[in-house]
Each structure stands twice: as C-alpha cells, then as structure tokens.
N, C-alpha and C. Protein backbone atom coordinates (compact mmCIF):
# COMPACT_ATOMS: atom_id res chain seq x y z
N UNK A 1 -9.96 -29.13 -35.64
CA UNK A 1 -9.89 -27.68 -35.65
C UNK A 1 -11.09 -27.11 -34.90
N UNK A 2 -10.58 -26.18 -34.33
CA UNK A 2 -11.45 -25.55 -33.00
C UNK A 2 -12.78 -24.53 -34.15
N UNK A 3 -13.96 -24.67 -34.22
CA UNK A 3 -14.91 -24.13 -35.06
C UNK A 3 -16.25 -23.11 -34.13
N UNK A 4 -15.99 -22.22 -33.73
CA UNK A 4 -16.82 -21.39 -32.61
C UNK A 4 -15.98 -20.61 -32.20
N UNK A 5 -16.77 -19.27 -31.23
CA UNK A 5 -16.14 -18.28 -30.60
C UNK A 5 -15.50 -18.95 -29.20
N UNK A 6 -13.75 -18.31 -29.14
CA UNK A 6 -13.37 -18.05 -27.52
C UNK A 6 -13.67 -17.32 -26.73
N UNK A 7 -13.79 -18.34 -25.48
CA UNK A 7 -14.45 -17.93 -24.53
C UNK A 7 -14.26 -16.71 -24.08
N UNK A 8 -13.30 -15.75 -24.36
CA UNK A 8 -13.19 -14.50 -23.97
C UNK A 8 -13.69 -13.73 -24.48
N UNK A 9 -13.89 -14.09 -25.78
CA UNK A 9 -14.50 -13.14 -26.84
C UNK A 9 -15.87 -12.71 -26.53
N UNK A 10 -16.00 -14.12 -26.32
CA UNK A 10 -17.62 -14.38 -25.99
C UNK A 10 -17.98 -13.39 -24.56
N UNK A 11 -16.96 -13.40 -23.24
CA UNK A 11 -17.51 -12.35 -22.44
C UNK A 11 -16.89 -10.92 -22.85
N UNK A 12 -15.82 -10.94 -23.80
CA UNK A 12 -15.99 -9.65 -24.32
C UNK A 12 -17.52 -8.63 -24.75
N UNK A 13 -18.36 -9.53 -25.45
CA UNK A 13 -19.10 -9.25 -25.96
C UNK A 13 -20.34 -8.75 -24.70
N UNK A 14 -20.29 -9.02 -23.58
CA UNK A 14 -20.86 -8.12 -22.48
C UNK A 14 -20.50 -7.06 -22.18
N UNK A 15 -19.53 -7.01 -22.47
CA UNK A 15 -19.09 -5.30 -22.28
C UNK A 15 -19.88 -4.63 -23.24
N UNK A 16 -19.87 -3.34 -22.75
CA UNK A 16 -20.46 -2.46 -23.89
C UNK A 16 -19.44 -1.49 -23.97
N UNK A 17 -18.59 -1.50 -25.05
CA UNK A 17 -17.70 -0.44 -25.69
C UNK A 17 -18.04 0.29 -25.56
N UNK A 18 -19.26 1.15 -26.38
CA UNK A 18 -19.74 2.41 -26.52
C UNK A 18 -19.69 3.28 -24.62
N UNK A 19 -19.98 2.58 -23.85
CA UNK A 19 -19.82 3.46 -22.71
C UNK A 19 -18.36 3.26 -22.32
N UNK A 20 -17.58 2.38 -22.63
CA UNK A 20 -15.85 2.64 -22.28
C UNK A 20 -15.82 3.82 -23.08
N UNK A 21 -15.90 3.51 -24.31
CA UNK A 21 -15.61 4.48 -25.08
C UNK A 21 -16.03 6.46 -24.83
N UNK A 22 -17.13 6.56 -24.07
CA UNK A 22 -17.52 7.67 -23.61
C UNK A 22 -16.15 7.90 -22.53
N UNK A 23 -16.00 6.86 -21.76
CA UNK A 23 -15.31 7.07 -20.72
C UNK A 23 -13.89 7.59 -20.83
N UNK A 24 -13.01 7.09 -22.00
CA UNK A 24 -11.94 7.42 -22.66
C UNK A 24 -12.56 8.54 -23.43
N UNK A 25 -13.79 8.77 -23.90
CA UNK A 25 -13.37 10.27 -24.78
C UNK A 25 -13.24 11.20 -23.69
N UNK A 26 -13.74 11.46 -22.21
CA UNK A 26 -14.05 12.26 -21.20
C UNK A 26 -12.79 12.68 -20.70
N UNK A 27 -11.51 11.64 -20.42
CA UNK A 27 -10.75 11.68 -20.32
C UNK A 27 -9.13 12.11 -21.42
N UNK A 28 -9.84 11.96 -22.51
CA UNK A 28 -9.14 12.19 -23.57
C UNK A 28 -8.13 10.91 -23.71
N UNK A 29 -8.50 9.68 -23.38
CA UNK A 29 -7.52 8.90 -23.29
C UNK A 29 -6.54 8.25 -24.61
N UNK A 30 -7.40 8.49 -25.78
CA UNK A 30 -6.37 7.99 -26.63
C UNK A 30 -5.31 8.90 -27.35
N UNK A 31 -5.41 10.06 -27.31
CA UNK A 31 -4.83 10.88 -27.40
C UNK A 31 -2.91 10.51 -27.58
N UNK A 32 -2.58 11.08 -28.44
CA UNK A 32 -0.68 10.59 -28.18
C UNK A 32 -0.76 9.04 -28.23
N UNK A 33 -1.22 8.18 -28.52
CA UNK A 33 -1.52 6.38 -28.21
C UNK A 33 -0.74 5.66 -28.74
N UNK A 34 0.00 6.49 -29.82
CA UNK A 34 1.43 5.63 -30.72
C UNK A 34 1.15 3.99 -30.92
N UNK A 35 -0.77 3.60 -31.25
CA UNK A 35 -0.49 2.22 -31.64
C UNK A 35 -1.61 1.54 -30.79
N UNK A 36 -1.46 2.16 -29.62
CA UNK A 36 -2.25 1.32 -28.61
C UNK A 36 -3.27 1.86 -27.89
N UNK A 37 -4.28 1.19 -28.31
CA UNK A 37 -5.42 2.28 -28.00
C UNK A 37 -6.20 1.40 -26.65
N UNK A 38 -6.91 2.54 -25.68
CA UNK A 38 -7.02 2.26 -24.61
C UNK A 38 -8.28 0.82 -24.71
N UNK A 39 -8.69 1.05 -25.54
CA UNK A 39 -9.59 -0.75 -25.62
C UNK A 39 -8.80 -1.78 -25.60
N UNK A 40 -7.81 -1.66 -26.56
CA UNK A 40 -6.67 -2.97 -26.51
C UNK A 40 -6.05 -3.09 -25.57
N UNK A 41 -5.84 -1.83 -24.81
CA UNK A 41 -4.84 -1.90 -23.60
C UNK A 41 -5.86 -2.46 -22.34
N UNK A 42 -7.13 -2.36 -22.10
CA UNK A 42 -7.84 -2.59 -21.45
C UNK A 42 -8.55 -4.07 -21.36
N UNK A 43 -8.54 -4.77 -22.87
CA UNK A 43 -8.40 -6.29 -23.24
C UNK A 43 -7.68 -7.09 -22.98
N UNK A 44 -5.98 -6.56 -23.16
CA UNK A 44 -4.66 -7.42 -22.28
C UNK A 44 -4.82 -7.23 -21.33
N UNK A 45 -5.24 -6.36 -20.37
CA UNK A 45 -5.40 -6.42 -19.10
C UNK A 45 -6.36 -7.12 -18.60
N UNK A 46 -6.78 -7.06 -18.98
CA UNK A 46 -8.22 -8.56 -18.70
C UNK A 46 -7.93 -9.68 -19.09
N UNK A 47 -7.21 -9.96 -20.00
CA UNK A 47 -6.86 -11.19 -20.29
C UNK A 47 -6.09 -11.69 -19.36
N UNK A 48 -4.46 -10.93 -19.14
CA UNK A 48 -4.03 -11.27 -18.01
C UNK A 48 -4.74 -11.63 -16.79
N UNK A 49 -6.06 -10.65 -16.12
CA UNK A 49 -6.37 -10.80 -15.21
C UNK A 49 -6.81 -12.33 -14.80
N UNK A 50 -7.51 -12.57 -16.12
CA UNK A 50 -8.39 -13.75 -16.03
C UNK A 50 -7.61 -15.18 -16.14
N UNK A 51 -6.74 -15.01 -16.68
CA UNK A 51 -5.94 -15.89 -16.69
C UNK A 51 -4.68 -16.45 -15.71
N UNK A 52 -4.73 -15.24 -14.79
CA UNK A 52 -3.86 -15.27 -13.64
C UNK A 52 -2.38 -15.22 -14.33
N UNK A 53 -2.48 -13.72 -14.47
CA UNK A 53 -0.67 -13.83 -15.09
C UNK A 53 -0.15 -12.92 -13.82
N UNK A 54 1.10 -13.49 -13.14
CA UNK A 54 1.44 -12.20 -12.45
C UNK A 54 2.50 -11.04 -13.04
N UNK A 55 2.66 -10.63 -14.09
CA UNK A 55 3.54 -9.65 -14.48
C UNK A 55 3.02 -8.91 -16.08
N UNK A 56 3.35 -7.88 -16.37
CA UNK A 56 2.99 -7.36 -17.23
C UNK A 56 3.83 -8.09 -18.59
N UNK A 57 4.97 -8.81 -18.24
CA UNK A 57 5.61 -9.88 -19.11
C UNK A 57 5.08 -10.86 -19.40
N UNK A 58 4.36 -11.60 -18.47
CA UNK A 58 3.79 -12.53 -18.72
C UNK A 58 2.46 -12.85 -19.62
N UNK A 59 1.81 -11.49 -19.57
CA UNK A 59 0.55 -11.18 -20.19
C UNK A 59 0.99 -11.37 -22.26
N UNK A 60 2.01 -10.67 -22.07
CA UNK A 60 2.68 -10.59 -23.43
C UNK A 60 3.38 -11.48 -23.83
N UNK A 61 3.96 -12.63 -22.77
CA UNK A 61 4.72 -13.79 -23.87
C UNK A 61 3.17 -14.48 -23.56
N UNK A 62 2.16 -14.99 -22.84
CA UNK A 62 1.10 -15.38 -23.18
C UNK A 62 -0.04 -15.22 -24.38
N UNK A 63 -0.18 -14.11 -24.93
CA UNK A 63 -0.32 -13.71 -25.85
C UNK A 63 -0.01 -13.74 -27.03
N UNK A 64 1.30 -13.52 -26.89
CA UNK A 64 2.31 -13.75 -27.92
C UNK A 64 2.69 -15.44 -28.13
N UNK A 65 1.98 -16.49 -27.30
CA UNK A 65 2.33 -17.32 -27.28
C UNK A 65 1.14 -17.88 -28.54
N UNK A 66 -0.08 -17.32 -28.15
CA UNK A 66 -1.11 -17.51 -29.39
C UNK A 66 -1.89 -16.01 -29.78
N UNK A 67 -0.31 -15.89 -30.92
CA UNK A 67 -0.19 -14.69 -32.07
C UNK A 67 -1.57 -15.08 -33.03
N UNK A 68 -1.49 -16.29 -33.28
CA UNK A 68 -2.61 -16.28 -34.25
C UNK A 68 -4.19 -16.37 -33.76
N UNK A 69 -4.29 -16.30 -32.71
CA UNK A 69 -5.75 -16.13 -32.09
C UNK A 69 -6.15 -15.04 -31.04
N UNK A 70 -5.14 -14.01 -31.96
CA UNK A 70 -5.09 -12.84 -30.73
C UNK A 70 -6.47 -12.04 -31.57
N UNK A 71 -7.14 -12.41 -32.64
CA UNK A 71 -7.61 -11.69 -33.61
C UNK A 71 -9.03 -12.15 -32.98
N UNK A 72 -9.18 -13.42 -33.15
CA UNK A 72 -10.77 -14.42 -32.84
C UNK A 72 -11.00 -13.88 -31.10
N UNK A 73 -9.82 -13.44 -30.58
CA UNK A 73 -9.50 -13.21 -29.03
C UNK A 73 -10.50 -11.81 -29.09
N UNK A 74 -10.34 -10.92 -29.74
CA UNK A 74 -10.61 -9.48 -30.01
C UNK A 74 -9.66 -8.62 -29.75
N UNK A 75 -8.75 -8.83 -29.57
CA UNK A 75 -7.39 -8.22 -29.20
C UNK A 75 -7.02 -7.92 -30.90
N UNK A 76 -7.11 -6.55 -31.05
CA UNK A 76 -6.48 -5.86 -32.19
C UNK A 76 -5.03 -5.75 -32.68
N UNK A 77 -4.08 -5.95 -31.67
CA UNK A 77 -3.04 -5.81 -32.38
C UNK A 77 -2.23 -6.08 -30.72
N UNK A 78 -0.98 -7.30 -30.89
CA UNK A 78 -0.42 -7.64 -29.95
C UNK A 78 1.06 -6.14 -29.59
N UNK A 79 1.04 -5.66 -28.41
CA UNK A 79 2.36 -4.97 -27.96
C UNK A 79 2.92 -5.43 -27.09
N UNK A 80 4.63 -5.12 -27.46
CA UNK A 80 5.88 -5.75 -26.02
C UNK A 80 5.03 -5.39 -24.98
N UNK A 81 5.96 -5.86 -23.75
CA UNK A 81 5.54 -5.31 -22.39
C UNK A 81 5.97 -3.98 -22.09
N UNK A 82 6.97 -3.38 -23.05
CA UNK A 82 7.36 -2.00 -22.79
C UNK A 82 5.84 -1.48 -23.22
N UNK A 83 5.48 -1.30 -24.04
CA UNK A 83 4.73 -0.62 -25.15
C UNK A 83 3.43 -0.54 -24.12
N UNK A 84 3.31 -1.68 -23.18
CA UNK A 84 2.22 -1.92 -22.21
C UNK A 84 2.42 -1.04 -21.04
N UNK A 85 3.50 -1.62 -20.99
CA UNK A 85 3.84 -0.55 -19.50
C UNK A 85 3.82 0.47 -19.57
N UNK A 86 4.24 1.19 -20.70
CA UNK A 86 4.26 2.91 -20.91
C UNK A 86 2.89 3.26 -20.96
N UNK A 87 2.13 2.62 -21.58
CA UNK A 87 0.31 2.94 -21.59
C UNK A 87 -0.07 2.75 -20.49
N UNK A 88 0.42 2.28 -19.78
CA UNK A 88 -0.25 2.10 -18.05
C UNK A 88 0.27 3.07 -17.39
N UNK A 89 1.68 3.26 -17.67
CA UNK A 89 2.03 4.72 -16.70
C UNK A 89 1.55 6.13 -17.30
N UNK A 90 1.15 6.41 -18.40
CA UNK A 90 0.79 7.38 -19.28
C UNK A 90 -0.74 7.70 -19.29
N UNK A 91 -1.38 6.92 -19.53
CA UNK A 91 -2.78 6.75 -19.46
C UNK A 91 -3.49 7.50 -18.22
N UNK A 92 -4.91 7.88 -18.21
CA UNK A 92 -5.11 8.56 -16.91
C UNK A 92 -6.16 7.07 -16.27
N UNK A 93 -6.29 7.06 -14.92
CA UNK A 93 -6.18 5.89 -14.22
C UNK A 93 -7.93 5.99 -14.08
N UNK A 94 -8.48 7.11 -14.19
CA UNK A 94 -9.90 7.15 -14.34
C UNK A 94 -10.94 7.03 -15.64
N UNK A 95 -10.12 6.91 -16.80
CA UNK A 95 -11.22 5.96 -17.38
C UNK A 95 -11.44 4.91 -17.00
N UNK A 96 -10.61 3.61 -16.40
CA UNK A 96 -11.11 2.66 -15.90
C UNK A 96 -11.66 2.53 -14.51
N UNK A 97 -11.65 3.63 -14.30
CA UNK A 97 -12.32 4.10 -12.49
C UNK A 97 -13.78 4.33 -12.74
N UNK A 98 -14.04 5.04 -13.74
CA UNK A 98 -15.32 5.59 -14.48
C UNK A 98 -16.29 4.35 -14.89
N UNK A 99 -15.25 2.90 -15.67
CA UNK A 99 -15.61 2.74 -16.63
C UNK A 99 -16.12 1.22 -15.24
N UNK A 100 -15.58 1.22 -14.37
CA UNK A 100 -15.62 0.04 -13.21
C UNK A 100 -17.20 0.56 -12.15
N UNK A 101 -16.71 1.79 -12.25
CA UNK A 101 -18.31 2.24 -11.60
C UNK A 101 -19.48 2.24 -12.40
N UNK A 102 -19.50 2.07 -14.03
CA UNK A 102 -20.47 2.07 -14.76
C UNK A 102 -20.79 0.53 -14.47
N UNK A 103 -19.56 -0.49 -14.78
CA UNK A 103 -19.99 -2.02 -14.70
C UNK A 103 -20.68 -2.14 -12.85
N UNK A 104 -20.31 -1.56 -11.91
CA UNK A 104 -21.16 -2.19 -10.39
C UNK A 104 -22.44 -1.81 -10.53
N UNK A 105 -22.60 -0.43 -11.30
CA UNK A 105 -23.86 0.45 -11.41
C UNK A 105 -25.10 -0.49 -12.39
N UNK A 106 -24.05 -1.37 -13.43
CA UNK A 106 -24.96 -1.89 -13.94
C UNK A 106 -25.65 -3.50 -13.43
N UNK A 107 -24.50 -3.71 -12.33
CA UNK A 107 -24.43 -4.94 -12.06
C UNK A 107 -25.67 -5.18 -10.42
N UNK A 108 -25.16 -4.46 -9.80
CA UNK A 108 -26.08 -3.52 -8.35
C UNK A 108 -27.59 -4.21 -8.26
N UNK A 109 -28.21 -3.46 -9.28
CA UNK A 109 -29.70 -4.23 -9.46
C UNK A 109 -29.83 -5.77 -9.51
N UNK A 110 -29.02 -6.35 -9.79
CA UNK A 110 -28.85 -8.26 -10.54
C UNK A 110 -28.89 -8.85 -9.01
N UNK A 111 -28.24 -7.66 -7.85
CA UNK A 111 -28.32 -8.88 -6.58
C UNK A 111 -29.12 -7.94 -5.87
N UNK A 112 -29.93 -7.05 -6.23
CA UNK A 112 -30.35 -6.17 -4.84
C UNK A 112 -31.88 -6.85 -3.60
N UNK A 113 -31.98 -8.10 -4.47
CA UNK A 113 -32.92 -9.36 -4.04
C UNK A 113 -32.66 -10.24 -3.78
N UNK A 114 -31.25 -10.05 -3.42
CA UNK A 114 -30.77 -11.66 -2.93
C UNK A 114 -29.94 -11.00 -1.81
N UNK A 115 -30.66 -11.72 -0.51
CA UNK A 115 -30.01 -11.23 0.96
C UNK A 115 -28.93 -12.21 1.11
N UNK A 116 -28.04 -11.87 1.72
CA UNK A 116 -27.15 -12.72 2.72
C UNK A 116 -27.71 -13.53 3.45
N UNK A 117 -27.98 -14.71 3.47
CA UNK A 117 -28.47 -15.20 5.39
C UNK A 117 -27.54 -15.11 6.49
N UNK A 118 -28.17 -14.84 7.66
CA UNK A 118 -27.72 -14.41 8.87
C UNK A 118 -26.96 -13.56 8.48
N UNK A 119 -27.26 -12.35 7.98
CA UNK A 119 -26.51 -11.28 7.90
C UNK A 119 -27.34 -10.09 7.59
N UNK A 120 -27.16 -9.08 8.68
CA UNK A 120 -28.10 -7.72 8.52
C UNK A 120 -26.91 -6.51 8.33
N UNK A 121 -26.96 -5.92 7.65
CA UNK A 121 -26.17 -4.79 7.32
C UNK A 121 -26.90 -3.44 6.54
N UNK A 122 -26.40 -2.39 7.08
CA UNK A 122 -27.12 -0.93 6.47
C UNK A 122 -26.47 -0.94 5.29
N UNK A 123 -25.49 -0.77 5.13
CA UNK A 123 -24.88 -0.35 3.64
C UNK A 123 -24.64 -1.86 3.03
N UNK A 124 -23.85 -1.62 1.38
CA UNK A 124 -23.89 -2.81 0.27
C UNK A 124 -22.04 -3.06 0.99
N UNK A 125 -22.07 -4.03 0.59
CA UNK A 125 -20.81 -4.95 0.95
C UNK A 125 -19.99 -5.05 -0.74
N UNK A 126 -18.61 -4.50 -0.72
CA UNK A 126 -18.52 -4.73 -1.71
C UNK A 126 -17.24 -6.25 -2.13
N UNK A 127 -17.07 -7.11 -2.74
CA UNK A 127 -15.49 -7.96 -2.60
C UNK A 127 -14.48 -7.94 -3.38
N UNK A 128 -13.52 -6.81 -3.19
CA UNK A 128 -12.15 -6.74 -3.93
C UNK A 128 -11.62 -7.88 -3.71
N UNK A 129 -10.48 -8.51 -4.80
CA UNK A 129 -9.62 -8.95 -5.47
C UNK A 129 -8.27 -8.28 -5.78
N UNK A 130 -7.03 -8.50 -5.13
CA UNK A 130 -6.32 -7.61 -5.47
C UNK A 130 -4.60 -8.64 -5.70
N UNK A 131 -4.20 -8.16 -6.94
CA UNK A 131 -3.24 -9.25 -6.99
C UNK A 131 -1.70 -7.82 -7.17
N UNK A 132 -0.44 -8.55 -7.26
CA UNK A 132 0.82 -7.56 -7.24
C UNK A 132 1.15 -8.02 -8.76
N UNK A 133 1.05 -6.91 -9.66
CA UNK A 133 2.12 -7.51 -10.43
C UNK A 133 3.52 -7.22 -10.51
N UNK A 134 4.39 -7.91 -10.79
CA UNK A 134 6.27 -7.62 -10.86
C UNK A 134 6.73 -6.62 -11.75
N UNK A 135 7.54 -6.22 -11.52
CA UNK A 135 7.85 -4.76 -12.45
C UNK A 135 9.19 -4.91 -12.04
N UNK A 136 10.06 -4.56 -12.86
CA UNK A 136 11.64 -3.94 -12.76
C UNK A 136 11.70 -2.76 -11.80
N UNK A 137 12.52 -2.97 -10.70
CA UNK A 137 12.45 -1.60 -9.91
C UNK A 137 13.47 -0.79 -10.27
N UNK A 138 14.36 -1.39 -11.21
CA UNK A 138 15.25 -0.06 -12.14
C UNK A 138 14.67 0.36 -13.11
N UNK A 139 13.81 0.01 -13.44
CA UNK A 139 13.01 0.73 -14.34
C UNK A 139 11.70 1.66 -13.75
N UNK A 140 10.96 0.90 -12.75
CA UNK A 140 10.08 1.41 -12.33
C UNK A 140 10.30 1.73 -10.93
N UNK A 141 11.23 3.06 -10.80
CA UNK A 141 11.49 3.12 -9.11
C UNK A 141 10.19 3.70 -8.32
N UNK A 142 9.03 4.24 -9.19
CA UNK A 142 8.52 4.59 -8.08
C UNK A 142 7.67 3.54 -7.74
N UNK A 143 7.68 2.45 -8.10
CA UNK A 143 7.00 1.27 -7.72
C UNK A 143 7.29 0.24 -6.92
N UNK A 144 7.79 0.85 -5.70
CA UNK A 144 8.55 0.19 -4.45
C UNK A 144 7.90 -1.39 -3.96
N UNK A 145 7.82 -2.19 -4.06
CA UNK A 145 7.12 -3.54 -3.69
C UNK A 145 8.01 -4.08 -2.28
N UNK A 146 7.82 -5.16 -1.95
CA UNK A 146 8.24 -6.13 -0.26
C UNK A 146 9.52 -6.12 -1.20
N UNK A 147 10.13 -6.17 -0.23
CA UNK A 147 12.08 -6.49 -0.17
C UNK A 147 12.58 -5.99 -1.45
N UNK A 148 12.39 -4.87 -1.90
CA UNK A 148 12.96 -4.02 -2.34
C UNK A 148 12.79 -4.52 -4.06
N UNK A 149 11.92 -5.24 -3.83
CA UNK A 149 11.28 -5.43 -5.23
C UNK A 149 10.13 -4.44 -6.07
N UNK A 150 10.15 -4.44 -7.64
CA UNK A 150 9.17 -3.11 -7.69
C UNK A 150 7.87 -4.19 -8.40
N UNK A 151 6.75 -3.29 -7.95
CA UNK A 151 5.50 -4.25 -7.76
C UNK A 151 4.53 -3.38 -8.31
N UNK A 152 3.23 -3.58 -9.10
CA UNK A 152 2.24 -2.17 -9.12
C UNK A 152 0.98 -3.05 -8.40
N UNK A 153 0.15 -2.51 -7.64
CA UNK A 153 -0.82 -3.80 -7.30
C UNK A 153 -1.97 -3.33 -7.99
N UNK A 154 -2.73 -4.31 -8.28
CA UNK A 154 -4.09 -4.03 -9.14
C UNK A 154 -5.21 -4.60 -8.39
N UNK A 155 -6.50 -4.20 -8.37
CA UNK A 155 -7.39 -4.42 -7.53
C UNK A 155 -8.56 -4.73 -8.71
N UNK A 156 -9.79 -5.27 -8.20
CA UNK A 156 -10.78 -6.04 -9.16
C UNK A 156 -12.09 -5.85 -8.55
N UNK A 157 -12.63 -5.53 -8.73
CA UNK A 157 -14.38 -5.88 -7.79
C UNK A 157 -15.19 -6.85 -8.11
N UNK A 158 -15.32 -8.02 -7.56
CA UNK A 158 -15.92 -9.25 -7.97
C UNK A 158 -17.12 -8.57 -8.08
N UNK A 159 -17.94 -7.93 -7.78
CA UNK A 159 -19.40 -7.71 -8.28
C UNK A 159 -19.34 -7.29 -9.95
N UNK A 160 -18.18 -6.18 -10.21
CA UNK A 160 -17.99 -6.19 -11.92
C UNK A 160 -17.58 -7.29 -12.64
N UNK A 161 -16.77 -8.39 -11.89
CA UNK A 161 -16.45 -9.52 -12.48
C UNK A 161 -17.64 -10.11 -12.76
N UNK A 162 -19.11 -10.17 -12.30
CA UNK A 162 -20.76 -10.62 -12.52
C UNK A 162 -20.93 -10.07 -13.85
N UNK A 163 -20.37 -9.45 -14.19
CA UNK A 163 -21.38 -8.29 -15.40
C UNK A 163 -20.82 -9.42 -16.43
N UNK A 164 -19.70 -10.29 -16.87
CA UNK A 164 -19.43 -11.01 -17.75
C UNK A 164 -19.84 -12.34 -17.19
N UNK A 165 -20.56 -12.70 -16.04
CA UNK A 165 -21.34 -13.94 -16.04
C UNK A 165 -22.82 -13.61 -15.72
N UNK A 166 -23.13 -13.26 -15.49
CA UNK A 166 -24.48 -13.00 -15.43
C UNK A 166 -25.54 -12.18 -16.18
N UNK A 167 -25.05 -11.14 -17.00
CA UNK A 167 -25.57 -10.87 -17.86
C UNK A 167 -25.85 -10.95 -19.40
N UNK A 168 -27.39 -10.48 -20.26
CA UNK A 168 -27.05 -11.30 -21.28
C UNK A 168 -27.66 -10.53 -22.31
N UNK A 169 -26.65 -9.56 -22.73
CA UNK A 169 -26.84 -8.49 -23.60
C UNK A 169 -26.56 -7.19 -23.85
C-alpha cells in the first residue's frame, strides 16, 4: 500500500490558492457554480494537462478511473464531462488569464540570470505549448476544428509550468 503524498498533490501545493482565489473573486467566477467550483475545475484541467489527455472525456473517465484517490489527488469532488464542459463554456476565460500572468510574474525572476548562449535578444522569449482538445461538433458548433471536426485548443506557458518545479514554497 502506497503510504505518502501524490505527486500532484505535492505540486498542487505550489500553487498558492489564495491569489487564484483573488482572481476568481475579481471576476466573480463562482457565482451560479451548481457544484463545481472554479478550483476544482482548474485541478481537472491540470490534471488532464499533465497527464496528456486529449479530450475533456478523457480527463473524466481518467479520473473516474481512480474515484478513490481523487481526494489524496486534491480534487474535491469528481464531475461528468458535461458538468466540465458547461464550466468551461460558462466561466469567464480571465481568471485563468489573470491567474497565468500572476504564475510568469512569479516565475520571471527564477531565470532573469540565466542567459541563453549564443543568443542576444531585447525582449524575454516566452515557450507556449498548445494541444487540441476533441469536442462533439453537434454539440459544440461553435468549435469548428480540421475536417469538420469540433476542437477547443488550449495553450500552456512552459515558464508557468517552472512555478511547480522549481519553486519551494
């Protein structure tokens, strides 16, 4: 029997809630939430991310695949992929816009001493990550994807992806 924290938990614990949490009150994001509140919704989405799921289905039978360690996970309470999807189309798209510029802002200083070699540049370089996830395009028509498939794409900034390895506290 597995006796210690998962590893997600464990970079959960770099985040700092309290400034998501500013970020969703600014926005009013939990507001109407019927269940699902924008931390949990913001945890499956990271989970997925990290785990390389491509669909908002997949995040949820993964999950749902380990119901009983969704708790040690920090994930409060497991929802369908409907229940997901509606919080993603409902939700306003700038608390996590807010909450992604707080993580580079905090992250920024950690490399501002470590040059590139052979490389001179005026401004900071930043490296998106950007994956498609699958969506029903009868359900989701305005989410037009390649060959008439419906797609939402999500984007990542590896410098915020640092803030859960490199920092420690």
């Amino acid at each position: 029997m597995f006796i210690g924290k998962y590893i997600f938990s464990q970079m959960i614990d770099f985040i700092d809630k309290y400034e998501f949490d500013k970020c969703v009150h600014r926005y009013n994001g939990n507001c109407r939430n019927h269940g699902l509140s924008c931390w949990n919704q913001f945890l499956q989405l990271l989970f997925g991310q990290i785990t390389a799921q491509n669909s908002i289905r997949m995040i949820c039978v993964c999950l749902k695949a380990h119901k009983h360690k969704h708790y040690h996970l920090g994930i409060k309470k497991l929802v369908d992929h409907t229940a997901l999807t509606r919080a993603n189309e409902s939700r306003d798209w700038r608390i996590f816009a807010d909450f992604g510029n707080y993580l580079i802002a905090k992250v920024r200083p950690l490399y501002s001493e470590n040059p590139v070699p052979n490389l001179t540049l005026d401004n900071e370089i930043y490296a998106l990550d950007s994956t498609s996830i699958s969506v029903s395009i009868n359900l989701f028509t305005w989410a037009e994807g390649k060959y008439s498939r419906g797609a939402v794409k999500m984007h990542i900034c590896s410098i915020c992806a640092a803030v859960f390895l490199n920092l420690s506290g």
